[in-house]
Protein backbone atom coordinates (compact mmCIF):
# COMPACT_ATOMS: atom_id res chain seq x y z
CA UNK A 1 -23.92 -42.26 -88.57
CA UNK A 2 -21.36 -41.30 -90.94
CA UNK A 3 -18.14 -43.12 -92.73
CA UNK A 4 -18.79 -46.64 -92.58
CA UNK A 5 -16.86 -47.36 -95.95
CA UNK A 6 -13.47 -47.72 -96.38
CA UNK A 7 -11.19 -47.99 -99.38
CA UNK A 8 -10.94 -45.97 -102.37
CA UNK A 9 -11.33 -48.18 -105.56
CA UNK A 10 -11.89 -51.58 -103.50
CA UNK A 11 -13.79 -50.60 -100.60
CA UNK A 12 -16.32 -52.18 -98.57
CA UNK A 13 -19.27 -50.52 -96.03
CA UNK A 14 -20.22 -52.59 -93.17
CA UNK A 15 -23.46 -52.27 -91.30
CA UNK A 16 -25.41 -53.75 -88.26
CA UNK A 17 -25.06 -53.61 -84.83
CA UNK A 18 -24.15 -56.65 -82.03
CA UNK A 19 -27.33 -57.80 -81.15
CA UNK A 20 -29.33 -56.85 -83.90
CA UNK A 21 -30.62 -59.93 -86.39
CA UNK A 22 -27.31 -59.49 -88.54
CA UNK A 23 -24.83 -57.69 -89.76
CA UNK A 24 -22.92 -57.68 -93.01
CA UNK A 25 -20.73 -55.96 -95.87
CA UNK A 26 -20.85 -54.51 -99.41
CA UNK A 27 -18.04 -54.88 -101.49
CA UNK A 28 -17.35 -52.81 -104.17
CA UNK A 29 -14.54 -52.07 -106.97
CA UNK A 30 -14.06 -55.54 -107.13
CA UNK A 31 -12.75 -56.55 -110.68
CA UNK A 32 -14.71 -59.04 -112.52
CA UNK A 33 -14.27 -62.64 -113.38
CA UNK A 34 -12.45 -63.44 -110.27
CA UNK A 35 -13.48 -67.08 -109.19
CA UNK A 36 -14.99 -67.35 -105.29
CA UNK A 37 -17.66 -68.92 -103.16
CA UNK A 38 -18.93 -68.47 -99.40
CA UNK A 39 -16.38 -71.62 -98.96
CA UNK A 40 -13.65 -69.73 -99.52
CA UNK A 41 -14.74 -66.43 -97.48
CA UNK A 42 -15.75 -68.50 -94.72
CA UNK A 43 -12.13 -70.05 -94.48
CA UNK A 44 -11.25 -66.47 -92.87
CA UNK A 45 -14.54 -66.43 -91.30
CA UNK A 46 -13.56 -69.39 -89.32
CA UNK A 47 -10.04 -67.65 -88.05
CA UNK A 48 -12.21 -65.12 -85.79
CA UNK A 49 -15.18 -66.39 -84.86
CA UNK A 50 -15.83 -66.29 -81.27
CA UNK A 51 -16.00 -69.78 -78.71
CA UNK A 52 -13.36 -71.70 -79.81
CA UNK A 53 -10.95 -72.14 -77.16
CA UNK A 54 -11.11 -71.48 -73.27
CA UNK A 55 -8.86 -68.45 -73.59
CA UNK A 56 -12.28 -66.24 -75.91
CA UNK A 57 -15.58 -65.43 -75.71
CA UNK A 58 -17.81 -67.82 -75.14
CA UNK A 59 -20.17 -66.35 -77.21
CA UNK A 60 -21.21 -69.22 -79.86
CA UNK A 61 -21.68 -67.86 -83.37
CA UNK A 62 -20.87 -69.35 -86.70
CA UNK A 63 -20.47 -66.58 -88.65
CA UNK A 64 -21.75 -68.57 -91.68
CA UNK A 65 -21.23 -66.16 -94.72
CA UNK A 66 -24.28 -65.86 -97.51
CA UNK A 67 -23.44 -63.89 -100.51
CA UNK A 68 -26.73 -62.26 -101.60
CA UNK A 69 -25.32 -60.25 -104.78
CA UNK A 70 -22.36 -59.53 -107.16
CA UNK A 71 -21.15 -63.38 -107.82
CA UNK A 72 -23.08 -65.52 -110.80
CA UNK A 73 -21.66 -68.91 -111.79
CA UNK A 74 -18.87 -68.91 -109.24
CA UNK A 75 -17.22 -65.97 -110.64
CA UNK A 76 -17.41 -62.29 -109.70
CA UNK A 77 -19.46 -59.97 -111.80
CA UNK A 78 -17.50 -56.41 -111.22
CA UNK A 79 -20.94 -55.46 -109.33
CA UNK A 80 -21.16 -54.66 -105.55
CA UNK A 81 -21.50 -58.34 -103.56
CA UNK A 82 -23.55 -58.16 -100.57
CA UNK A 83 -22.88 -60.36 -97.57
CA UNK A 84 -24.91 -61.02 -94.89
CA UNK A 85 -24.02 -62.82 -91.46
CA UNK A 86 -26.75 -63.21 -88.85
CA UNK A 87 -26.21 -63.14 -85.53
CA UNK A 88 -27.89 -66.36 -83.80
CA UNK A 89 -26.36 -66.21 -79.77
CA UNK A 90 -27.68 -62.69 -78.72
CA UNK A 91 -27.54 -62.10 -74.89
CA UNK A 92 -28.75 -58.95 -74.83
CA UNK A 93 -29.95 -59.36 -71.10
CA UNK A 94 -26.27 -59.64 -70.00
CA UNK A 95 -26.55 -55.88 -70.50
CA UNK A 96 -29.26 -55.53 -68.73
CA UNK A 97 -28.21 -54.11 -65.70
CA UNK A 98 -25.60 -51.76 -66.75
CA UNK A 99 -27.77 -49.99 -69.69
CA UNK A 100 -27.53 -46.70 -67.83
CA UNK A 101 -23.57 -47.14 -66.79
CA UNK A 102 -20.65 -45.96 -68.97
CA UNK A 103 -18.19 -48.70 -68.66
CA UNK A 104 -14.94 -47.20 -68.30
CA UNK A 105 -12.16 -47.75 -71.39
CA UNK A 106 -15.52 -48.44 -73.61
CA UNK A 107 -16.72 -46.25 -76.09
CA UNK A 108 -20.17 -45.64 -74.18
CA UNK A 109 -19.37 -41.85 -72.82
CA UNK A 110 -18.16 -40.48 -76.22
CA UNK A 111 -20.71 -42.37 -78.01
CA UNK A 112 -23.54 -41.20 -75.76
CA UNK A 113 -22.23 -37.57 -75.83
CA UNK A 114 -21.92 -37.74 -79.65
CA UNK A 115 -24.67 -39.12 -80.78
CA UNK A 116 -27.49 -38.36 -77.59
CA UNK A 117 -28.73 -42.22 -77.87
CA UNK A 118 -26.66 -45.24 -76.79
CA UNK A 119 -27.42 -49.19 -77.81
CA UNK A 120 -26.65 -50.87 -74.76
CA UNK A 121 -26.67 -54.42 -75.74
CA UNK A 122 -23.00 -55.24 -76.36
CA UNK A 123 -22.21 -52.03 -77.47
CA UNK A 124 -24.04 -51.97 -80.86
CA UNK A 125 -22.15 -50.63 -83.50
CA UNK A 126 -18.95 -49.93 -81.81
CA UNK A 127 -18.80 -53.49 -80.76
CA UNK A 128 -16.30 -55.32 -82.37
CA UNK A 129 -18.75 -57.79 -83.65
CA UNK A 130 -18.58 -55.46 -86.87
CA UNK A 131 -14.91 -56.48 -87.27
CA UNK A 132 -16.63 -60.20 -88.99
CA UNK A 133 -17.72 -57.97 -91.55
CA UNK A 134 -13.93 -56.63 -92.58
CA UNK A 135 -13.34 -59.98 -92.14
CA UNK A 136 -15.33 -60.80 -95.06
CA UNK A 137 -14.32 -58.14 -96.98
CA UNK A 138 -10.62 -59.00 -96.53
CA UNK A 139 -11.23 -62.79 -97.44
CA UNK A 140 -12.48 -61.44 -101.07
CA UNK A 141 -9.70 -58.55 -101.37
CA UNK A 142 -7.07 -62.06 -100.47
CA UNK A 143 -8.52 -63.78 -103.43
CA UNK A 144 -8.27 -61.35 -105.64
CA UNK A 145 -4.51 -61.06 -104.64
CA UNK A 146 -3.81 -63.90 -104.71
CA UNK A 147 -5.58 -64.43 -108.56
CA UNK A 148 -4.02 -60.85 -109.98
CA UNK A 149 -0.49 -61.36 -107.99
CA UNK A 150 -0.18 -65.17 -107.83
CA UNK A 151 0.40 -67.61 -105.61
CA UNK A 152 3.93 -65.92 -104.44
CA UNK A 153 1.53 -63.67 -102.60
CA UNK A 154 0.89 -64.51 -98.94
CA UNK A 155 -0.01 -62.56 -95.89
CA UNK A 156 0.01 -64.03 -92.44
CA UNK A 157 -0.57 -62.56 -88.83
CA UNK A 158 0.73 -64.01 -85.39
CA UNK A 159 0.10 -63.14 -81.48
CA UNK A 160 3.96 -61.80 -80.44
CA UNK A 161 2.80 -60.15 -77.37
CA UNK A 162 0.80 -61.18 -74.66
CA UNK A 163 0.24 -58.69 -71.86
CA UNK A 164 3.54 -58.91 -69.98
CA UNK A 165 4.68 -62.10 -71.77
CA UNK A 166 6.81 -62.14 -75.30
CA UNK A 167 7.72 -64.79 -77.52
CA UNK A 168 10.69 -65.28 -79.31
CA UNK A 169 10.41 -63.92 -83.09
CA UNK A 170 13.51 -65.94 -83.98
CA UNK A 171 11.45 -69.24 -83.26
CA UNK A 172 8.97 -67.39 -85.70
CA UNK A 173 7.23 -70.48 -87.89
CA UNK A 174 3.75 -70.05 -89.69
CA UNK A 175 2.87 -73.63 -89.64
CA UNK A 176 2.80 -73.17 -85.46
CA UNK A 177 0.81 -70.16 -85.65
CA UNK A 178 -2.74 -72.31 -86.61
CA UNK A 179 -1.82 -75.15 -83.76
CA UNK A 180 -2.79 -73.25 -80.97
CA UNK A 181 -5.71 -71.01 -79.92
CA UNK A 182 -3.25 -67.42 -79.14
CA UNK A 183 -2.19 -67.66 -83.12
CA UNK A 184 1.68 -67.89 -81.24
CA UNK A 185 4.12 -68.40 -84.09
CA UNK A 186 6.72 -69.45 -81.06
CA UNK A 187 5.86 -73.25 -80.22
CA UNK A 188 7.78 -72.68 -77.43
CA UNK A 189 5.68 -70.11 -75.70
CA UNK A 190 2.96 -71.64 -75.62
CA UNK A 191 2.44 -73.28 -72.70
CA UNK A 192 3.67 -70.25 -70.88
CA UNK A 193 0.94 -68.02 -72.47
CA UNK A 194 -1.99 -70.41 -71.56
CA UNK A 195 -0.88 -70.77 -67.68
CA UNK A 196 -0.41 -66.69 -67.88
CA UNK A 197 -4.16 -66.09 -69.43
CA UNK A 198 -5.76 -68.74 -67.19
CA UNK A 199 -4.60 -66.70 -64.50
CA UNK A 200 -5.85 -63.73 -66.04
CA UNK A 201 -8.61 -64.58 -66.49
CA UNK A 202 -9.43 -66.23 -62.92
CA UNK A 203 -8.84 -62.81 -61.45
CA UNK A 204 -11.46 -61.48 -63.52
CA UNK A 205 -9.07 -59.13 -65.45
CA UNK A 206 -7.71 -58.63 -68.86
CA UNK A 207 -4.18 -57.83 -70.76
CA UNK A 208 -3.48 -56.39 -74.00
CA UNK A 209 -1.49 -57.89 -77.04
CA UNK A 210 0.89 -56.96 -79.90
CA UNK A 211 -0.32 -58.52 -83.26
CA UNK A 212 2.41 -58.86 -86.28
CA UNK A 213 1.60 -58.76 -89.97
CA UNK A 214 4.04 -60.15 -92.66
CA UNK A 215 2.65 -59.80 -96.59
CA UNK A 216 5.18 -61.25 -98.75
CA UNK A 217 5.43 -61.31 -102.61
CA UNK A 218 4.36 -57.55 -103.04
CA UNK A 219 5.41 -55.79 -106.49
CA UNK A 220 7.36 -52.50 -106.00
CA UNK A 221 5.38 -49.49 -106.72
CA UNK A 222 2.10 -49.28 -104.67
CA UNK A 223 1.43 -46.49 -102.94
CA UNK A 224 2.17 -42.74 -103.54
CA UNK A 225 4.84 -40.46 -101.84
CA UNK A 226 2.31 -37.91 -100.70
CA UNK A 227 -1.30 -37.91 -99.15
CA UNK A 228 -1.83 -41.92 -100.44
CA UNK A 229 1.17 -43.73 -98.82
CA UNK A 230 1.05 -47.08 -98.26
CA UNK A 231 2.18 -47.22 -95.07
CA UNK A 232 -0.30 -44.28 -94.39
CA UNK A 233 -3.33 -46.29 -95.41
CA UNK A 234 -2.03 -49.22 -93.83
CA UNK A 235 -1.99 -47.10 -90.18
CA UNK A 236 -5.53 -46.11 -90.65
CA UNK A 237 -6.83 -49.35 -91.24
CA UNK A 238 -5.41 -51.07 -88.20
CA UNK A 239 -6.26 -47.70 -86.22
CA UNK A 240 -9.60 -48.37 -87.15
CA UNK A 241 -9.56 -51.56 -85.48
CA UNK A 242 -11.47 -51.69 -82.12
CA UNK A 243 -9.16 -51.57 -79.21
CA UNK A 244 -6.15 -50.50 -81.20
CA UNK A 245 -4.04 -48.05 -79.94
CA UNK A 246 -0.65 -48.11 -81.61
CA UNK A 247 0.51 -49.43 -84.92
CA UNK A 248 4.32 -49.58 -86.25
CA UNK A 249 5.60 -50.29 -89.37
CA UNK A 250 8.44 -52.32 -89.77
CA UNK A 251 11.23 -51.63 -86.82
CA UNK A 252 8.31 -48.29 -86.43
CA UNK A 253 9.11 -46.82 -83.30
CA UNK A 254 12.39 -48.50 -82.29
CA UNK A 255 13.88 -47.01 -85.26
CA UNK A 256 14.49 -43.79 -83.15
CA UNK A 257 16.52 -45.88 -81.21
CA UNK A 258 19.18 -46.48 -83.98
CA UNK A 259 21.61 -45.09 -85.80
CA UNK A 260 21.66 -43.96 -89.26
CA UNK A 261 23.97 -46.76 -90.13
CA UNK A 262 22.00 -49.58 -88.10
CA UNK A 263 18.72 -48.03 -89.66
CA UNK A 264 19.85 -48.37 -93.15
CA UNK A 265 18.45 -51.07 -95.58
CA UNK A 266 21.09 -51.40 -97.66
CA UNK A 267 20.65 -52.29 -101.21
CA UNK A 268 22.75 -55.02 -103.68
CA UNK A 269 22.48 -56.52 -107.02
CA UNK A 270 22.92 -60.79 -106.78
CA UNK A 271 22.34 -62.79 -109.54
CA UNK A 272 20.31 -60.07 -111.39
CA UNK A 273 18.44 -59.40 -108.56
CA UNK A 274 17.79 -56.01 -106.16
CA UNK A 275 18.24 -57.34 -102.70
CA UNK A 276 17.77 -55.55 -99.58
CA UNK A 277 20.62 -56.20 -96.88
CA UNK A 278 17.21 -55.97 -94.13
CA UNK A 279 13.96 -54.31 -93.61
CA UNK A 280 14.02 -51.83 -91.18
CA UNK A 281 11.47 -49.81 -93.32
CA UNK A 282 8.92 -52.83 -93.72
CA UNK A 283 8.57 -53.06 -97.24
CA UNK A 284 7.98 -49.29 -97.75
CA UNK A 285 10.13 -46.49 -98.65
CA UNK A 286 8.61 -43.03 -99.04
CA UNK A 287 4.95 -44.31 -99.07
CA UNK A 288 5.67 -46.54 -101.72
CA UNK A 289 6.12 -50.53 -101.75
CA UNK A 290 10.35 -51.62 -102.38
CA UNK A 291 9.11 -55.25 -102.91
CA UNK A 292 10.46 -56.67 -100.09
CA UNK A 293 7.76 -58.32 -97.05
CA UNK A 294 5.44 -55.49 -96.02
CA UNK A 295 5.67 -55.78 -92.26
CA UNK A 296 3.19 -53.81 -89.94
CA UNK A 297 2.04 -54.05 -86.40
CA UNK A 298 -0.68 -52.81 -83.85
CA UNK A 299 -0.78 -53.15 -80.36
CA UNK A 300 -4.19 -53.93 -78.72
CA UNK A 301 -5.32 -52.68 -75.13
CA UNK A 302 -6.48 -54.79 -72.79
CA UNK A 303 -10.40 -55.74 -72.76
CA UNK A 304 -12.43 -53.12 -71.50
CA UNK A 305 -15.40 -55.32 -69.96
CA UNK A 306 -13.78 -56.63 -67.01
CA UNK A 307 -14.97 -58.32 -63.67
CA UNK A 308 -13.68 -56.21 -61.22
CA UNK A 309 -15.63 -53.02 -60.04
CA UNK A 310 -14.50 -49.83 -61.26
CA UNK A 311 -15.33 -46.13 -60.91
CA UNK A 312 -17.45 -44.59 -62.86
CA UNK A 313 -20.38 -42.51 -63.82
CA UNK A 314 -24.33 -42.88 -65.05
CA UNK A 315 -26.08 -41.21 -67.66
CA UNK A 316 -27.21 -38.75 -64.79
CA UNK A 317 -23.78 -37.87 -64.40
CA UNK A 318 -24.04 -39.72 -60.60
CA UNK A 319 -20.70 -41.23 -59.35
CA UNK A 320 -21.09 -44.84 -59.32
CA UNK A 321 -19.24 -48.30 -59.63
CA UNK A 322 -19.76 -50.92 -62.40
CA UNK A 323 -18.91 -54.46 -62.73
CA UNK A 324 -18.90 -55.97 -66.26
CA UNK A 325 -20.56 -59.31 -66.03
CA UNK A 326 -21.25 -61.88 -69.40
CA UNK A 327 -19.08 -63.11 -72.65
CA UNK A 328 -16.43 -61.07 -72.58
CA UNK A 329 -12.40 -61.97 -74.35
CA UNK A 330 -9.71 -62.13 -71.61
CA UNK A 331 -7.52 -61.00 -74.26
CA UNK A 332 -9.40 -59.66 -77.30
CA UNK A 333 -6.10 -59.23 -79.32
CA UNK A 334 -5.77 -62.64 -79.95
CA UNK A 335 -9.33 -62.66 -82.49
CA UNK A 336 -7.62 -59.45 -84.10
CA UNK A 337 -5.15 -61.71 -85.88
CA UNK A 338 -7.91 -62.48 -88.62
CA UNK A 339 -9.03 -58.79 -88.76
CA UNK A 340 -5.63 -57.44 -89.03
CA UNK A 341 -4.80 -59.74 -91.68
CA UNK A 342 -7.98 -58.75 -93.51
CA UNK A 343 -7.92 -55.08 -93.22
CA UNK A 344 -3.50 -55.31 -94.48
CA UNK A 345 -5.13 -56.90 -98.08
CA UNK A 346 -7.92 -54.60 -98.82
CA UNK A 347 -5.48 -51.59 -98.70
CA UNK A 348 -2.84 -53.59 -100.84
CA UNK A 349 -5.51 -54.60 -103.31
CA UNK A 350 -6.50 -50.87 -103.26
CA UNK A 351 -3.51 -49.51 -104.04
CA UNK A 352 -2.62 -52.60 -106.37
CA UNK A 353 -5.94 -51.27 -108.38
CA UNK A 354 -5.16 -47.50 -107.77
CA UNK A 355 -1.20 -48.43 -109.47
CA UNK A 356 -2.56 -49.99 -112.33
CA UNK A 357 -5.03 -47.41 -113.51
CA UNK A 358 -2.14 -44.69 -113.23
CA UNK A 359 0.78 -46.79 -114.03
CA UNK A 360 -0.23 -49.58 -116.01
């Protein structure tokens, strides 16, 4: 299987499959001399991993982090760092009885047809058990941000959508978003969302969720007006997320809903500096960052393996009905947070790389 790497300068290539003995990431591009440990990777680590709360799989792994290469003394050493995570609560028997069913809104049919062999257990390599490794991978690319831009850089994610139920963006605090298990950044909504999910998930169902990125402290200039746009690279990365199928940046796809005048991010001079009136654009104007808060989001359909029977056909191409029984995320958009947030800084840190070799 082809393109597992991603990235042009800082890129990573992830490999292993759901319930194989692990999977992991190589890094490379990575400058030198940057400071990290597993400690710090595993912070991120922590933000996905599965069987936390009620409202996830219950799927218990710790997605403990071991760097094998590319880090001596603490620091970084400009080489390619290997990480390995090993999978320790494999079920593959869950699977057992569907290993010759294509479970409809999965990736099983295309995958079959594609490649003439299909992993069964979990879904191998199109699980989204690989998302752990971007995970990884966008814990190191933070670092280095946040090391090469300072601390004024900061990216954060939050839940705003939850199947039919919104919250209210004006309520928008980070500090909330860590307090409860949906990553809400609306304290009020909370309660609201769990009674919604529960129910959810007692009917054996599934909904979908809309997952909002906000990177502040970005310098002006990344990105390129053509075939490398920021915003461009920043759409295929959160494509490239399982389950994603839609991704805006800033007002995105409302903004055919306004006027020229209302769509406008007007631009002053204050006190020496260039301030933007608001952000329509999210941060980037003709592929290239203005310096304001890079905002992006991706909407995330609702979880394929469900409990109610559905339609579908076998690898003999018989009409038959499948029921998808085991661990399974009521609403997987709410472990995308993490992975969203991850796969947002290895394209900045990209391009960040990419500006200073042209333009430094």
């Amino acid at each position: 299987m082809s393109f597992n790497t991603f990235g042009k300068i800082f890129r990573f290539t992830t490999w292993g499959e759901s319930h194989g003995p692990a999977i992991g990431c190589v890094i490379d591009g990575c400058p030198p001399n940057i400071p990290i440990s597993e400690i710090d990777i595993q912070k991120d680590m922590d933000k996905r991993r599965p069987g936390q709360s009620k409202f996830t799989t219950q799927r218990k792994e710790s997605d403990k982090v071991t760097i094998l290469s590319g880090v001596f003394e603490g620091k970084t050493t400009g080489t390619p760092i290997s990480i390995i995570i090993y999978n320790e609560d494999k079920k593959s028997r869950d699977y057992e009885s569907i290993k010759n069913k294509f479970r409809p809104g999965h990736a099983d049919y295309t995958y079959f047809k594609k490649y003439g062999i299909r992993d069964f257990r979990g879904g191998g390599r199109q699980s989204a058990r690989e998302t752990a490794c971007r995970v990884a991978a966008g814990a190191v690319a933070k670092i280095v941000l946040k090391k090469t831009i300072g601390k004024k850089f900061n990216i954060v994610g939050a839940v705003t959508q939850l199947g039919l139920m919104s919250c209210d963006k004006l309520n928008w605090k980070n500090s909330e978003i860590r307090k409860n298990p949906f990553f809400c950044p609306d304290k009020k909504s909370v309660k609201l969302w769990e009674k919604y999910l529960l129910a959810v998930r007692k009917a054996g169902s599934s909904c979908g969720a809309v997952i909002e990125l906000r990177a502040s402290g970005i310098p002006v200039g990344l990105g390129a007006p053509i075939y490398s746009k920021l915003d461009t690279d920043i759409a295929a990365a959160l494509m490239s997320i399982n389950a994603v199928k839609g991704v805006n940046i800033g007002t995105g796809m409302n903004a055919a809903f306004l006027s020229g005048e209302e769509n406008s991010d007007e631009i002053r001079k204050s006190s020496g500096k260039i301030k933007f009136k608001t952000n329509h654009a999210g941060g980037i104007l003709g592929g290239i960052s203005s310096g304001q808060d890079i905002v992006a989001s991706f909407a995330v359909k609702p979880t394929s393996s469900i409990l109610t029977s559905r339609e579908t056909i076998n690898k003999k191409g018989k009409n038959t009905k499948i029921s998808v029984k085991g661990r399974h995320d009521p609403c997987v958009g709410i472990r995308a947070v993490p992975i969203g947030e991850a796969m947002i800084s290895c394209v900045i840190l990209d391009h960040l790389l990419m500006h200073r070799a042209q333009c430094s």
